[in-house]
C-alpha atoms as a PDB file:
ATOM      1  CA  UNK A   1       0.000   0.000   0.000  1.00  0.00           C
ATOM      2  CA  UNK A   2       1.216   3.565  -0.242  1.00  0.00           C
ATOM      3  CA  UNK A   3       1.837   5.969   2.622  1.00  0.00           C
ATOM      4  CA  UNK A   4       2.416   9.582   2.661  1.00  0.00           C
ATOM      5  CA  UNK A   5       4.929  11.083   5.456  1.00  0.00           C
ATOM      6  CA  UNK A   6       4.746  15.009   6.722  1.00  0.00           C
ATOM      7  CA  UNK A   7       7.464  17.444   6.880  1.00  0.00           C
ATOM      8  CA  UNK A   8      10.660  15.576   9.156  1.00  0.00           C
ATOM      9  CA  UNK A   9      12.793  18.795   9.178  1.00  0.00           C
ATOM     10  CA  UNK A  10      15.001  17.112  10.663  1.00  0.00           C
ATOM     11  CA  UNK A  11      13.643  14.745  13.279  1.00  0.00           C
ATOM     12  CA  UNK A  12      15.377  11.717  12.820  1.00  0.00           C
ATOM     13  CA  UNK A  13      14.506   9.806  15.828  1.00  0.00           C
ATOM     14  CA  UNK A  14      10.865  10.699  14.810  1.00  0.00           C
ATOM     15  CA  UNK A  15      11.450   9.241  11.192  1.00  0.00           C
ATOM     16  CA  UNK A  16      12.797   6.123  12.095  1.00  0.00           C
ATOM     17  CA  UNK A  17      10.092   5.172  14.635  1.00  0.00           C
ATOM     18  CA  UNK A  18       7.567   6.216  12.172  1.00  0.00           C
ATOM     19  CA  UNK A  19       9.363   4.043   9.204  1.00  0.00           C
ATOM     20  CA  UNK A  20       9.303   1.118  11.999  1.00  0.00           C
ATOM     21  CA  UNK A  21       5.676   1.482  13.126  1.00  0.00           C
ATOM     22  CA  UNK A  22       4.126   1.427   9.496  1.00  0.00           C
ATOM     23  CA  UNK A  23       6.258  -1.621   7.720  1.00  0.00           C
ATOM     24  CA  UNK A  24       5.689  -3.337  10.801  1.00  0.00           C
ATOM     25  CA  UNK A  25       2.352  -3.466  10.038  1.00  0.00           C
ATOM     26  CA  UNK A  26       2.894  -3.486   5.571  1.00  0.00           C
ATOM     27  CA  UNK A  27       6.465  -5.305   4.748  1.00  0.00           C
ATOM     28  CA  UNK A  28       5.930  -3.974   1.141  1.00  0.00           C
ATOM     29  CA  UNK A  29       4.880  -0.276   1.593  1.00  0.00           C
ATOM     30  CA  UNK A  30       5.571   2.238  -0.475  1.00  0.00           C
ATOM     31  CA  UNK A  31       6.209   5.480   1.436  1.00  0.00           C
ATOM     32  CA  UNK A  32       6.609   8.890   0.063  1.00  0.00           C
ATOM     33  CA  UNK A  33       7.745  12.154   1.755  1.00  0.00           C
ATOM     34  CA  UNK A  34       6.705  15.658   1.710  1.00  0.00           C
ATOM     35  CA  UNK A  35       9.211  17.492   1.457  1.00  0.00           C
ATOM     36  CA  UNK A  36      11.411  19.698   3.879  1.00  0.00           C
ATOM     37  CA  UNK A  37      13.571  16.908   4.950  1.00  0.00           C
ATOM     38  CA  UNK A  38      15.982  19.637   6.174  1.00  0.00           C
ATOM     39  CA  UNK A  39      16.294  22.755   8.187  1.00  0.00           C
ATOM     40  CA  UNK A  40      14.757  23.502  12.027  1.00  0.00           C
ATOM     41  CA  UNK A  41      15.152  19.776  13.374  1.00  0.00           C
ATOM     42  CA  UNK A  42      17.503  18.374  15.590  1.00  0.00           C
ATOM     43  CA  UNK A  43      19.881  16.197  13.377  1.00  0.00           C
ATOM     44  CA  UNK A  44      18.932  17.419   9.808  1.00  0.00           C
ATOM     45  CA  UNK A  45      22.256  15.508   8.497  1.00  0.00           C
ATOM     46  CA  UNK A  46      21.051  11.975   9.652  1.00  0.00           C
ATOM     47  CA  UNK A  47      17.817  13.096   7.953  1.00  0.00           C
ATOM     48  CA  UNK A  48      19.793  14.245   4.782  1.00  0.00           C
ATOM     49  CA  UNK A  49      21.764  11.592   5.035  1.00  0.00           C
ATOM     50  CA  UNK A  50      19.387   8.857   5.603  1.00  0.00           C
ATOM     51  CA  UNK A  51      17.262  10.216   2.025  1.00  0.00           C
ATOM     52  CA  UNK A  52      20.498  10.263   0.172  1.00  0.00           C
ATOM     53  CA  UNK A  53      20.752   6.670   0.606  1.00  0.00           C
ATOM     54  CA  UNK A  54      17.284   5.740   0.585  1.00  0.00           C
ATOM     55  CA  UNK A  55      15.006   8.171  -1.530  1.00  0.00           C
ATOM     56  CA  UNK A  56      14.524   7.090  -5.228  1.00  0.00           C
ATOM     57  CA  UNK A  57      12.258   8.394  -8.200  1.00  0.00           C
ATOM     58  CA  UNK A  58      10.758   4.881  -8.131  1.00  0.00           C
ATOM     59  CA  UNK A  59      11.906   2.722  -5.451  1.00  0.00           C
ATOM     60  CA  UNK A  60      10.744   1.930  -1.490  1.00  0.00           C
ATOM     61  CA  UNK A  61      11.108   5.571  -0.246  1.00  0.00           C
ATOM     62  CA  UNK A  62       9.858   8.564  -2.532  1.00  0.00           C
ATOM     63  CA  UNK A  63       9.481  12.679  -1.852  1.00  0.00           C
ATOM     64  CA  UNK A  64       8.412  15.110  -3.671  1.00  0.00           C
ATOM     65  CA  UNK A  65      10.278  18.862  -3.203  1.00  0.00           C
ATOM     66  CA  UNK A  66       9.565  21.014  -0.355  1.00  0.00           C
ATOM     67  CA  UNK A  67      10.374  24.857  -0.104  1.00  0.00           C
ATOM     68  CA  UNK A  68      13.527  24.616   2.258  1.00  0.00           C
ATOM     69  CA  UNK A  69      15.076  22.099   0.072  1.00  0.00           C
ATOM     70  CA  UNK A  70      13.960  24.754  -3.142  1.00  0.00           C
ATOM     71  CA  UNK A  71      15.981  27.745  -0.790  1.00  0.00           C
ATOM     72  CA  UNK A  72      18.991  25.547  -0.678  1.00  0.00           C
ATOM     73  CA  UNK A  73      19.011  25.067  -4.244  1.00  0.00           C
ATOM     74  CA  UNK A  74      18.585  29.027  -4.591  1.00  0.00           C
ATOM     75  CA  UNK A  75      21.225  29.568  -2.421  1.00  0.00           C
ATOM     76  CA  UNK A  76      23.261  27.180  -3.664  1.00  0.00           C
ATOM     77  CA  UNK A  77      23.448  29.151  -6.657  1.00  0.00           C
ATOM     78  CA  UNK A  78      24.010  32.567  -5.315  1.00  0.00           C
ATOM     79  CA  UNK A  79      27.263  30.885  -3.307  1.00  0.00           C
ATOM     80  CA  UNK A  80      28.421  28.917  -6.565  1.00  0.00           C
ATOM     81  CA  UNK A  81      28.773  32.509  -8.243  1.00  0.00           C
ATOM     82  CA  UNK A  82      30.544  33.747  -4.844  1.00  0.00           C
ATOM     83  CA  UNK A  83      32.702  31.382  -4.377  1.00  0.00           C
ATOM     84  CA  UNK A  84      33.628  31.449  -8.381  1.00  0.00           C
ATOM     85  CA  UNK A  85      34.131  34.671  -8.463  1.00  0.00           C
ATOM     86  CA  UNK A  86      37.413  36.406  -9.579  1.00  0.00           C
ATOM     87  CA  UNK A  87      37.825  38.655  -6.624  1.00  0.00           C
ATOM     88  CA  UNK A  88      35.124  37.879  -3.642  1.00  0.00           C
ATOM     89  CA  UNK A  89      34.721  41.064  -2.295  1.00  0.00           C
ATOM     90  CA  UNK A  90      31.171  40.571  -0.550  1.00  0.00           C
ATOM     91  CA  UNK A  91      30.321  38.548   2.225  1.00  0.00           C
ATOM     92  CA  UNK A  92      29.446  34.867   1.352  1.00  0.00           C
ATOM     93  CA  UNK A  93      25.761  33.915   1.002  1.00  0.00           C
ATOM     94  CA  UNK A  94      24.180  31.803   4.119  1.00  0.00           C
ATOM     95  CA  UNK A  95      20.921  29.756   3.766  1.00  0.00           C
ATOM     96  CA  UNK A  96      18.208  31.461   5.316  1.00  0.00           C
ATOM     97  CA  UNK A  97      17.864  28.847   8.028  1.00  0.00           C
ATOM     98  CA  UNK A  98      20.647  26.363   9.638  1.00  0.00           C
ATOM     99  CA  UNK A  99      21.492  24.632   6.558  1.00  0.00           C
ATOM    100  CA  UNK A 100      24.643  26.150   6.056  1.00  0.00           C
ATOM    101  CA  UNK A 101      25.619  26.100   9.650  1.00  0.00           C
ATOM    102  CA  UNK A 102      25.434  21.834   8.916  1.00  0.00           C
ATOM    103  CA  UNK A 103      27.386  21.944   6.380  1.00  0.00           C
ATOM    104  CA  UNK A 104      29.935  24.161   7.678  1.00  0.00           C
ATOM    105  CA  UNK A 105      30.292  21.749  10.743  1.00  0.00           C
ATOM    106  CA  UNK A 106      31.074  19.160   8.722  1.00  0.00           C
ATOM    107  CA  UNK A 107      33.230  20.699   6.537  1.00  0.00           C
ATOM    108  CA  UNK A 108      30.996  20.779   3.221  1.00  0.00           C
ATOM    109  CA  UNK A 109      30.863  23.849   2.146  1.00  0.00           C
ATOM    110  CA  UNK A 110      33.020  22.460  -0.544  1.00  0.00           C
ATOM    111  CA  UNK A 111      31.588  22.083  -4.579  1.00  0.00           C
ATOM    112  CA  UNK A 112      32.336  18.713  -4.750  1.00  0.00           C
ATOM    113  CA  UNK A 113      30.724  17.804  -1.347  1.00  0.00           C
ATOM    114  CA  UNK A 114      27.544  19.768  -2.491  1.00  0.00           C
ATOM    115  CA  UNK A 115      27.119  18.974  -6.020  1.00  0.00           C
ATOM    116  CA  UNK A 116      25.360  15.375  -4.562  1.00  0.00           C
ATOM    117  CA  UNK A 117      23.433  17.236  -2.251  1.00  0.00           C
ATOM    118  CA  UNK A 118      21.712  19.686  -4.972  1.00  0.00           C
ATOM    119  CA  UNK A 119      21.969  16.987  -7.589  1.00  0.00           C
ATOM    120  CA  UNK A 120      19.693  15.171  -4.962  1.00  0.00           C
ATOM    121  CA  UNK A 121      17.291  17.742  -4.750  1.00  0.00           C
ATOM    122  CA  UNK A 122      17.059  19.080  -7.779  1.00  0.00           C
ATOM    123  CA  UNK A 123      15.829  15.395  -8.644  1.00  0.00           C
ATOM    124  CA  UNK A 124      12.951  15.794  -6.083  1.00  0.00           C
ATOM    125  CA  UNK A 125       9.947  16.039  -8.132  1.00  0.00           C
ATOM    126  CA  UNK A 126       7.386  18.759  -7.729  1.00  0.00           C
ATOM    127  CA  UNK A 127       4.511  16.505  -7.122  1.00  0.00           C
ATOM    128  CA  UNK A 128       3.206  12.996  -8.201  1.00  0.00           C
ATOM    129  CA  UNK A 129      -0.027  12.020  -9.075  1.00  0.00           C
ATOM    130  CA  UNK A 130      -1.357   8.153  -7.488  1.00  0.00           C
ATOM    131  CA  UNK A 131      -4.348   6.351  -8.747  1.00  0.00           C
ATOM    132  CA  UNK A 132      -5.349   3.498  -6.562  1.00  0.00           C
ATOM    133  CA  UNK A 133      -8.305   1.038  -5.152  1.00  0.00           C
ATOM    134  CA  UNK A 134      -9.244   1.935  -1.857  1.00  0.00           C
ATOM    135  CA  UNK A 135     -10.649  -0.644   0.726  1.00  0.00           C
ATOM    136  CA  UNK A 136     -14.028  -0.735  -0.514  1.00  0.00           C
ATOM    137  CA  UNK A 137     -12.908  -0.849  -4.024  1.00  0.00           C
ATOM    138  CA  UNK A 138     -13.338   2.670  -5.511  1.00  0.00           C
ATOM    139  CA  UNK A 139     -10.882   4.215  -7.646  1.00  0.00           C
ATOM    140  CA  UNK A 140      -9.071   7.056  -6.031  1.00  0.00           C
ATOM    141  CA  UNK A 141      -6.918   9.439  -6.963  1.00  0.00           C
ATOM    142  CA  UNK A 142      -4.118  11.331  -4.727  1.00  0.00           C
ATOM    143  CA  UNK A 143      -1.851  14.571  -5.826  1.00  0.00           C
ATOM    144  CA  UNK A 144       0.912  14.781  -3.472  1.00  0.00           C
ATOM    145  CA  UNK A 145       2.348  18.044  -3.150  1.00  0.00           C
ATOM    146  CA  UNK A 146       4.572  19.677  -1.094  1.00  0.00           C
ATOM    147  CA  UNK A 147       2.710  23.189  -0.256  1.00  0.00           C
ATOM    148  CA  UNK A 148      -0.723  22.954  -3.043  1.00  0.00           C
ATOM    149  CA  UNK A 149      -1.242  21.722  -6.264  1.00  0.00           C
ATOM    150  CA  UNK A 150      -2.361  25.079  -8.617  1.00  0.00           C
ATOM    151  CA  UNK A 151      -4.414  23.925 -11.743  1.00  0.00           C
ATOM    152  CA  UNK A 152      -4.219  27.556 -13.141  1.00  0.00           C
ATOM    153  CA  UNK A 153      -3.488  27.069 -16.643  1.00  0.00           C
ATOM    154  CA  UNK A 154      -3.141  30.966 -17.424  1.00  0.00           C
ATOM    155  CA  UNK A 155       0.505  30.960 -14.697  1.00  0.00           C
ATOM    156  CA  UNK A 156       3.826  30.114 -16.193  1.00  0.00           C
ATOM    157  CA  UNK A 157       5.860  27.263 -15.444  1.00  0.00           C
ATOM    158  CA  UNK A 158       7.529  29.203 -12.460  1.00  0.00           C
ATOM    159  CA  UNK A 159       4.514  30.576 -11.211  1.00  0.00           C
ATOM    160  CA  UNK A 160       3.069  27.024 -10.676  1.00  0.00           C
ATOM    161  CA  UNK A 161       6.178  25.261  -9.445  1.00  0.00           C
ATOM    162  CA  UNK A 162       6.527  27.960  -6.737  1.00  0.00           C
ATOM    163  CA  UNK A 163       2.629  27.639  -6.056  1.00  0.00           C
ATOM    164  CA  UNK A 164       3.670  23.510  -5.591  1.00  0.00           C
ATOM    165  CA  UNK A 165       6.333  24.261  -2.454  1.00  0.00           C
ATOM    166  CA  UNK A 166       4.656  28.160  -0.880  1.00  0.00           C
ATOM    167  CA  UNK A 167       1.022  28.157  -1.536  1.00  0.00           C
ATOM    168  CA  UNK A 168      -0.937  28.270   1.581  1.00  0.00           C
ATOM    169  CA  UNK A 169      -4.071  29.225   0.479  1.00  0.00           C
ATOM    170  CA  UNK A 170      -6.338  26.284  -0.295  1.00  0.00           C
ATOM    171  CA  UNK A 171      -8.039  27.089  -3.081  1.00  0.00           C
ATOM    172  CA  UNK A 172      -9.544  25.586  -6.777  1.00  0.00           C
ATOM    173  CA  UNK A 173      -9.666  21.839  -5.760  1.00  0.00           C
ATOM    174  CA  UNK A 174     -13.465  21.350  -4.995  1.00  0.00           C
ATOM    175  CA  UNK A 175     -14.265  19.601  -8.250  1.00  0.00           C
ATOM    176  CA  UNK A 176     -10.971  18.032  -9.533  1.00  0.00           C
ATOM    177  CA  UNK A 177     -11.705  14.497  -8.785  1.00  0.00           C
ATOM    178  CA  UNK A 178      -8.344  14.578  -6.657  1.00  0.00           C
ATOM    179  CA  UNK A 179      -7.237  14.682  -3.061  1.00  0.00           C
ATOM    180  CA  UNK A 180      -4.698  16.839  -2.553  1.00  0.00           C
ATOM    181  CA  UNK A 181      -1.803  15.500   0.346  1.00  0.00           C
ATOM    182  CA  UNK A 182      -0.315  18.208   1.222  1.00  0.00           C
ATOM    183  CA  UNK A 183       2.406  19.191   4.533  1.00  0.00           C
ATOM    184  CA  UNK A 184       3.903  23.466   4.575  1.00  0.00           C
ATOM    185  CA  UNK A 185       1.636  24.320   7.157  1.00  0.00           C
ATOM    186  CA  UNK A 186       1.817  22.921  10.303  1.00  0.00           C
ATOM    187  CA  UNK A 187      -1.517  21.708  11.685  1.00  0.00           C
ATOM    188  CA  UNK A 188      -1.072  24.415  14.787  1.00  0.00           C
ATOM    189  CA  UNK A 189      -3.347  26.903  15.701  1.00  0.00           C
ATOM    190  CA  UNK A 190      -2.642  30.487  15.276  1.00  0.00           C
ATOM    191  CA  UNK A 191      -3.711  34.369  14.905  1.00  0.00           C
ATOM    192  CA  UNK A 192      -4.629  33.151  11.601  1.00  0.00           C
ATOM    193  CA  UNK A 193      -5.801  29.826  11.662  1.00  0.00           C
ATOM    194  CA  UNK A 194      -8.867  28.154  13.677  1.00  0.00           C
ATOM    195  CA  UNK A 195      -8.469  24.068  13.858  1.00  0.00           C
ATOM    196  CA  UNK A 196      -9.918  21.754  16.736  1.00  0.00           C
ATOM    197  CA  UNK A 197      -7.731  21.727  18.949  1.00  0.00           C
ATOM    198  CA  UNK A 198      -7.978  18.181  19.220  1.00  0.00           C
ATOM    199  CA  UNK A 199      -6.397  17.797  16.455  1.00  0.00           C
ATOM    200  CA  UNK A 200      -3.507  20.230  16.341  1.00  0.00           C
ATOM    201  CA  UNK A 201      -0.220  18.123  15.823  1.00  0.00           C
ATOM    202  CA  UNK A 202      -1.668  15.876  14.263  1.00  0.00           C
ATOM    203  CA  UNK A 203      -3.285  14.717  10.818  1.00  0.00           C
ATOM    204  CA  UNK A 204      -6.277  17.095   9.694  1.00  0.00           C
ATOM    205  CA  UNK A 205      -8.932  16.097   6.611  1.00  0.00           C
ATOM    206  CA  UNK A 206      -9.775  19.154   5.049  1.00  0.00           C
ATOM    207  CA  UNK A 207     -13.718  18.432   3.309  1.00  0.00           C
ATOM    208  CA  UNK A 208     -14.432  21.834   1.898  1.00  0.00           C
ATOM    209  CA  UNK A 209     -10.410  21.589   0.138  1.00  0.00           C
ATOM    210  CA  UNK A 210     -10.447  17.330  -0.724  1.00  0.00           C
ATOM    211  CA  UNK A 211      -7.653  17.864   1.171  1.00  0.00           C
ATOM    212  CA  UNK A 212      -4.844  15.764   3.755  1.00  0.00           C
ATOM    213  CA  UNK A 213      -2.441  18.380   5.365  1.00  0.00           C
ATOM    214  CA  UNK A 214       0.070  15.634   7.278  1.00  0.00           C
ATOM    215  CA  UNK A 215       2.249  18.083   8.553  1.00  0.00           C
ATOM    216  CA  UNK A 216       1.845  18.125  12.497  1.00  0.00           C
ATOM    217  CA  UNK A 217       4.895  20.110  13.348  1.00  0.00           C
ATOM    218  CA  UNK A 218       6.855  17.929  14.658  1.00  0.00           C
ATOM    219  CA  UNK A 219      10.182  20.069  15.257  1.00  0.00           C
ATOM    220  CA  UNK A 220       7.835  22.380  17.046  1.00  0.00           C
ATOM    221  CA  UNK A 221       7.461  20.158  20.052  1.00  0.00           C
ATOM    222  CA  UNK A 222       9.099  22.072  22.418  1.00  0.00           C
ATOM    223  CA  UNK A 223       7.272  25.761  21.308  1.00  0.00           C
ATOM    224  CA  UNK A 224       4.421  24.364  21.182  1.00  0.00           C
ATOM    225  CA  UNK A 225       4.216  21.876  24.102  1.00  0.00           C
ATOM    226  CA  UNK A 226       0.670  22.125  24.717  1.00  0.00           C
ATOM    227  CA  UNK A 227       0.080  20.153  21.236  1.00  0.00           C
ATOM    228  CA  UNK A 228       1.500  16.493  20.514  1.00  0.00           C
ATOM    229  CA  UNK A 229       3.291  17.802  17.412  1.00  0.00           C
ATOM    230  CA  UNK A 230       3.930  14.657  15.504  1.00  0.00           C
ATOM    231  CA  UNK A 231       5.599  13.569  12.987  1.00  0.00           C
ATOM    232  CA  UNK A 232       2.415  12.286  10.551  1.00  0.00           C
ATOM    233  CA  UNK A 233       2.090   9.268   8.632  1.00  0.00           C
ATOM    234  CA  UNK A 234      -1.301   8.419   6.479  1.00  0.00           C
ATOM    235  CA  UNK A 235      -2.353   5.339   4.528  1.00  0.00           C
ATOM    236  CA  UNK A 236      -3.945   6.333   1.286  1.00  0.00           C
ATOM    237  CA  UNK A 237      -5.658   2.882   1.038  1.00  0.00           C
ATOM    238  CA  UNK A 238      -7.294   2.858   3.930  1.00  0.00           C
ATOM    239  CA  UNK A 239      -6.601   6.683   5.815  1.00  0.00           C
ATOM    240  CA  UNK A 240      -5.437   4.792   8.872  1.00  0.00           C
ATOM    241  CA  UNK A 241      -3.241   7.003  10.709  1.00  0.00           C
ATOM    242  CA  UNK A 242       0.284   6.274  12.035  1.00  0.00           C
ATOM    243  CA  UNK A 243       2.414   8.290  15.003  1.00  0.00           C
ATOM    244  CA  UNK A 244       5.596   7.457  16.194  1.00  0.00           C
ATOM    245  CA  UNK A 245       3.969   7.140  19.502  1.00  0.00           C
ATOM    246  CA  UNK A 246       0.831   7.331  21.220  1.00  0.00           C
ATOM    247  CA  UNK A 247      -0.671  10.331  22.819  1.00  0.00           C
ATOM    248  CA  UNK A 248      -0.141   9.048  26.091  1.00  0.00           C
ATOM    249  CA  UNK A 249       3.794   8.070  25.274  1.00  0.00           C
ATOM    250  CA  UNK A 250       3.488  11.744  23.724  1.00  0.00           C
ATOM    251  CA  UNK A 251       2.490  13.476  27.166  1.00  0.00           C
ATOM    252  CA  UNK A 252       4.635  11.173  29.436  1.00  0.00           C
ATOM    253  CA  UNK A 253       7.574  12.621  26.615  1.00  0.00           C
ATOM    254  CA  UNK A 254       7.190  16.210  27.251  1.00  0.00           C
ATOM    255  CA  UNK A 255       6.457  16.136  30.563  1.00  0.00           C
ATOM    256  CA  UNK A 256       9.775  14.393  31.142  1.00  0.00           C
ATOM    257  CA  UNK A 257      11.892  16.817  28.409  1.00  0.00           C
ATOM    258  CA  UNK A 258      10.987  19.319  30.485  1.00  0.00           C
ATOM    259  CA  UNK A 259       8.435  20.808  27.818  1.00  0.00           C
ATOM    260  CA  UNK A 260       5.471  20.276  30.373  1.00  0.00           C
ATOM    261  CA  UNK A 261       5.305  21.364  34.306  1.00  0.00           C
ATOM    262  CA  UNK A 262       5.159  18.468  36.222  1.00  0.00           C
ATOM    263  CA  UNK A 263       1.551  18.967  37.672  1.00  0.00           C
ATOM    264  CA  UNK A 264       0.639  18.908  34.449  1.00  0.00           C
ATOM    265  CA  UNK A 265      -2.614  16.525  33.808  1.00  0.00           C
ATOM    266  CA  UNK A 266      -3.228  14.359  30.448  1.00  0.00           C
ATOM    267  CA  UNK A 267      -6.531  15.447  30.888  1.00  0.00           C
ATOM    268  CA  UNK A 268      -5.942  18.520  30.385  1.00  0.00           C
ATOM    269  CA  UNK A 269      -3.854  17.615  27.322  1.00  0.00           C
ATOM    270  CA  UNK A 270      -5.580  19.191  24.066  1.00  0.00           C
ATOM    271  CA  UNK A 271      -5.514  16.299  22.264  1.00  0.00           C
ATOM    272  CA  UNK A 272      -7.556  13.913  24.725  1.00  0.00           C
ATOM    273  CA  UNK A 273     -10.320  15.926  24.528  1.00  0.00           C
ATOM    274  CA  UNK A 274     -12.963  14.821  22.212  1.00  0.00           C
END
């Protein structure tokens, strides 16, 4: 069967008990990321790393490309002309977030270490299209797309692609015949967005969209403490969920981290109440 896996950003620990939970269950699954492997987590180069090895166009492990690994690529070029340049005589461009910092600790700010890297991610498609038999039979059909899929035929190449790994605004998918899987977003609520709270870090179906966003925030755990923030996992088969732990495993987590006061109550966890 085929599973779809939110943004990691870096939460390896996370992945890997994710990975474990879901081919426990299917052996043969087909899993695809995302996006934003990198950037904001805790080890982003056992993430990287990890995908290097793993991640094919066609194999086990898929992704599609997510906006932080499309700001790498974009800076990526900006330091390529930088660093080829006859005299530098201007500072030397940083990624926006920590990526650089990672590669500067392991000494890889070097072409020939980062030609693999962007070789890798320039390979990440923008999003893929799946067509399967659900569990009572019906044919189904799943975009999976980083930020949105934009079906506006009157936008340029660019305008779409960047629509694929920034849009935010859910819009023109009512009556496409396609769910849209989506991450960017965390599933958090905000000054700008109402969710049940109940939900927040975790998985949320979006009817009036025909949309999945699977991106429950996971390297937010310790901002946002009063939600599980997981790291989301969704079969497309069936829509079963998967965590890399259980609510209660969840509280019992932050509450030992340090994330939670210790008279805190489960009860009074978000996400328990129904």
């Amino acid at each position: 069967m085929h599973y779809v896996i939110g943004d990691v950003h870096g939460c390896f620990d996370e992945m890997m008990k994710l990975l474990k939970r879901i081919e426990a269950q299917d052996a043969n699954a087909i899993i695809y990321f995302i996006g934003d492997l990198i950037d904001r987590g805790p080890e982003v180069w056992k993430v990287l790393d990890w995908a290097m090895k793993n991640i094919t166009v066609d194999g086990k492990y898929r992704s599609v490309r997510g906006n932080h690994e499309q700001m790498v690529l974009n800076w990526y070029a900006k330091w390529l002309n930088w660093k080829n340049a006859t005299e530098q005589d201007s500072m030397e461009p940083k990624t926006k977030y920590d990526f650089y910092y990672r590669l500067e600790e392991r000494d890889k700010l070097k072409i020939e270490e980062l030609e693999p890297i962007m070789t890798f991610f320039k390979n990440l498609p923008y999003n893929q299209l799946i067509t399967l038999t659900d569990k009572e039979g019906i044919e189904k059909h799943y975009r999976i797309v980083h930020a949105w899929y934009c079906r506006d035929n009157t936008l340029s190449q660019e305008e779409l692609n960047h629509a694929y790994i920034w849009q935010r605004t859910l819009l023109g998918n009512e009556n496409s015949g396609e769910s849209i899987v989506h991450g960017h977003t965390p599933n958090i609520p905000d000054e700008n967005r109402t969710i049940p709270e109940n939900r927040a870090g975790r998985i949320i179906h979006e009817e009036s969209s025909n949309s999945i966003n699977v991106d429950g925030g996971c390297c937010y755990k310790q901002l946002y403490s009063q939600y599980p923030c997981m790291l989301c996992g969704i079969c497309l088969e069936t829509l079963e969920e998967f965590y890399p732990c259980s609510l209660e495993e969840r509280f019992k987590e932050f509450k030992r981290e340090g994330y939670l006061s210790e008279d805190s109550r489960i009860e009074d966890f978000p996400a328990f109440i129904e």
